[in-house]
Protein backbone atom coordinates (compact mmCIF):
# COMPACT_ATOMS: atom_id res chain seq x y z
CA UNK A 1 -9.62 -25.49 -4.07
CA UNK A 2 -7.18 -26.32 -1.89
CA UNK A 3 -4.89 -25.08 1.52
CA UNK A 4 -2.67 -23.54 -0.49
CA UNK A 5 -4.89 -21.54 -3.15
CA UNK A 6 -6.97 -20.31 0.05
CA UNK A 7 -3.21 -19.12 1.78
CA UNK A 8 -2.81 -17.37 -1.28
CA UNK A 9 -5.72 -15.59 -1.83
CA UNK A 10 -5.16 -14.54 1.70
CA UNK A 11 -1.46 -13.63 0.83
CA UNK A 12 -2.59 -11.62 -1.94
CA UNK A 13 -5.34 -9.88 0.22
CA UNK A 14 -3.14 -9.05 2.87
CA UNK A 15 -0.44 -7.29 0.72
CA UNK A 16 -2.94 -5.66 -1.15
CA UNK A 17 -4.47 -4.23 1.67
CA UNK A 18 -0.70 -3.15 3.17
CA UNK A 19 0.37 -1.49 -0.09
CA UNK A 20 -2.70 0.68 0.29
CA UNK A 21 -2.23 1.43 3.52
CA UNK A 22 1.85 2.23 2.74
CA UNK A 23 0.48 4.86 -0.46
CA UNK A 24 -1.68 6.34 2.11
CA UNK A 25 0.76 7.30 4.84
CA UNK A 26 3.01 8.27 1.84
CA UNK A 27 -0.06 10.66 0.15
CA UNK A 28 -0.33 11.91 4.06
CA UNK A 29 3.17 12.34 4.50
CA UNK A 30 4.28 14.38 1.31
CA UNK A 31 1.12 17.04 2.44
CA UNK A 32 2.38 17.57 5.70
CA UNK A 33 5.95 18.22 4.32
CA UNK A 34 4.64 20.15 1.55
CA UNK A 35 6.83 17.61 -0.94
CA UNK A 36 5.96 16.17 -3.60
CA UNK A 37 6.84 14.98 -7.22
CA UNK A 38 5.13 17.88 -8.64
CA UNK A 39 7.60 20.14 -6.87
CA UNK A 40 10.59 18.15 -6.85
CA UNK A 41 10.24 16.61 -3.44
């Protein structure tokens, strides 16, 4: 294994770990409002 498999793991990890984050505040965000794509939010 090299640098730049090890950056990209990391990469990987990181974005992962940000797209789960981003769903969250959106799952968060369409209860407070109410909206959602079950109710045409």
């Amino acid at each position: 294994m090299d640098i730049n498999d090890l950056f990209d793991g990391i990469m990987k990890s990181t974005n992962q770990f940000a797209d789960e984050i981003a769903e969250q505040r959106l799952q968060e965000k369409m209860q407070e409002t109410g909206r959602g794509p079950e109710n045409g939010g």
